[in-house]
Protein backbone atom coordinates (compact mmCIF):
# COMPACT_ATOMS: atom_id res chain seq x y z
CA UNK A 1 188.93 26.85 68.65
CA UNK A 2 190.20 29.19 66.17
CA UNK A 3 193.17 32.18 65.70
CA UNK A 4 192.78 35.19 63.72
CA UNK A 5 195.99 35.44 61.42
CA UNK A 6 195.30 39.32 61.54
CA UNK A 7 195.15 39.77 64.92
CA UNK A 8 195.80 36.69 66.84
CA UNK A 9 191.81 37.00 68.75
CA UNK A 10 190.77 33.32 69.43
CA UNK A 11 187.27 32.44 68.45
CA UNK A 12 185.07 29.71 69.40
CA UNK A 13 184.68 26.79 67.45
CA UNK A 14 181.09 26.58 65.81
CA UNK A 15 181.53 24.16 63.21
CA UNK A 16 181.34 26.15 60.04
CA UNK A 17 184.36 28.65 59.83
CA UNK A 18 183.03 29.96 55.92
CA UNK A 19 180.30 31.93 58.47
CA UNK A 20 183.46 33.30 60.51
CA UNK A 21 184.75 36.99 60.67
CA UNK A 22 186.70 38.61 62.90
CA UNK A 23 186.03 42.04 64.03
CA UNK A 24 189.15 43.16 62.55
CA UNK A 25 187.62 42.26 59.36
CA UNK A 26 189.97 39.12 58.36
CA UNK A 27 188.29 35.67 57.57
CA UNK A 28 191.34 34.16 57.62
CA UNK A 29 191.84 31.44 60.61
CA UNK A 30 194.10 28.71 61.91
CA UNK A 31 192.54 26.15 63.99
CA UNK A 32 193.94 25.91 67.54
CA UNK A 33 194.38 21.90 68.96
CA UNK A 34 192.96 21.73 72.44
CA UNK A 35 194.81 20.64 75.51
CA UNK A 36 196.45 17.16 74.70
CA UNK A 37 198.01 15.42 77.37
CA UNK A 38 200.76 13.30 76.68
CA UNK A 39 202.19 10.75 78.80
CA UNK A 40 205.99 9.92 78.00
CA UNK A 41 207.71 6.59 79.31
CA UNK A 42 211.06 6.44 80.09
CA UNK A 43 213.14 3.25 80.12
């Protein structure tokens, strides 16, 4: 998935983000990891 910088509206990921615009007009994005679970061991 993907942020808008302009206006924070997450977008789907469709593999090609040069086709991407936001409605509030910005084609500017930053890509959003999905969930990762992490498992921690303590000692």
């Amino acid at each position: 998935m993907f942020k808008c910088i302009r206006c924070g509206r997450e977008l789907k990921d469709e593999g090609d983000t040069a086709q991407f615009e936001c409605e509030c007009g910005s084609k500017v994005f930053v890509r959003i990891p999905g969930n990762v679970v992490k498992t921690v061991e303590v000692k």
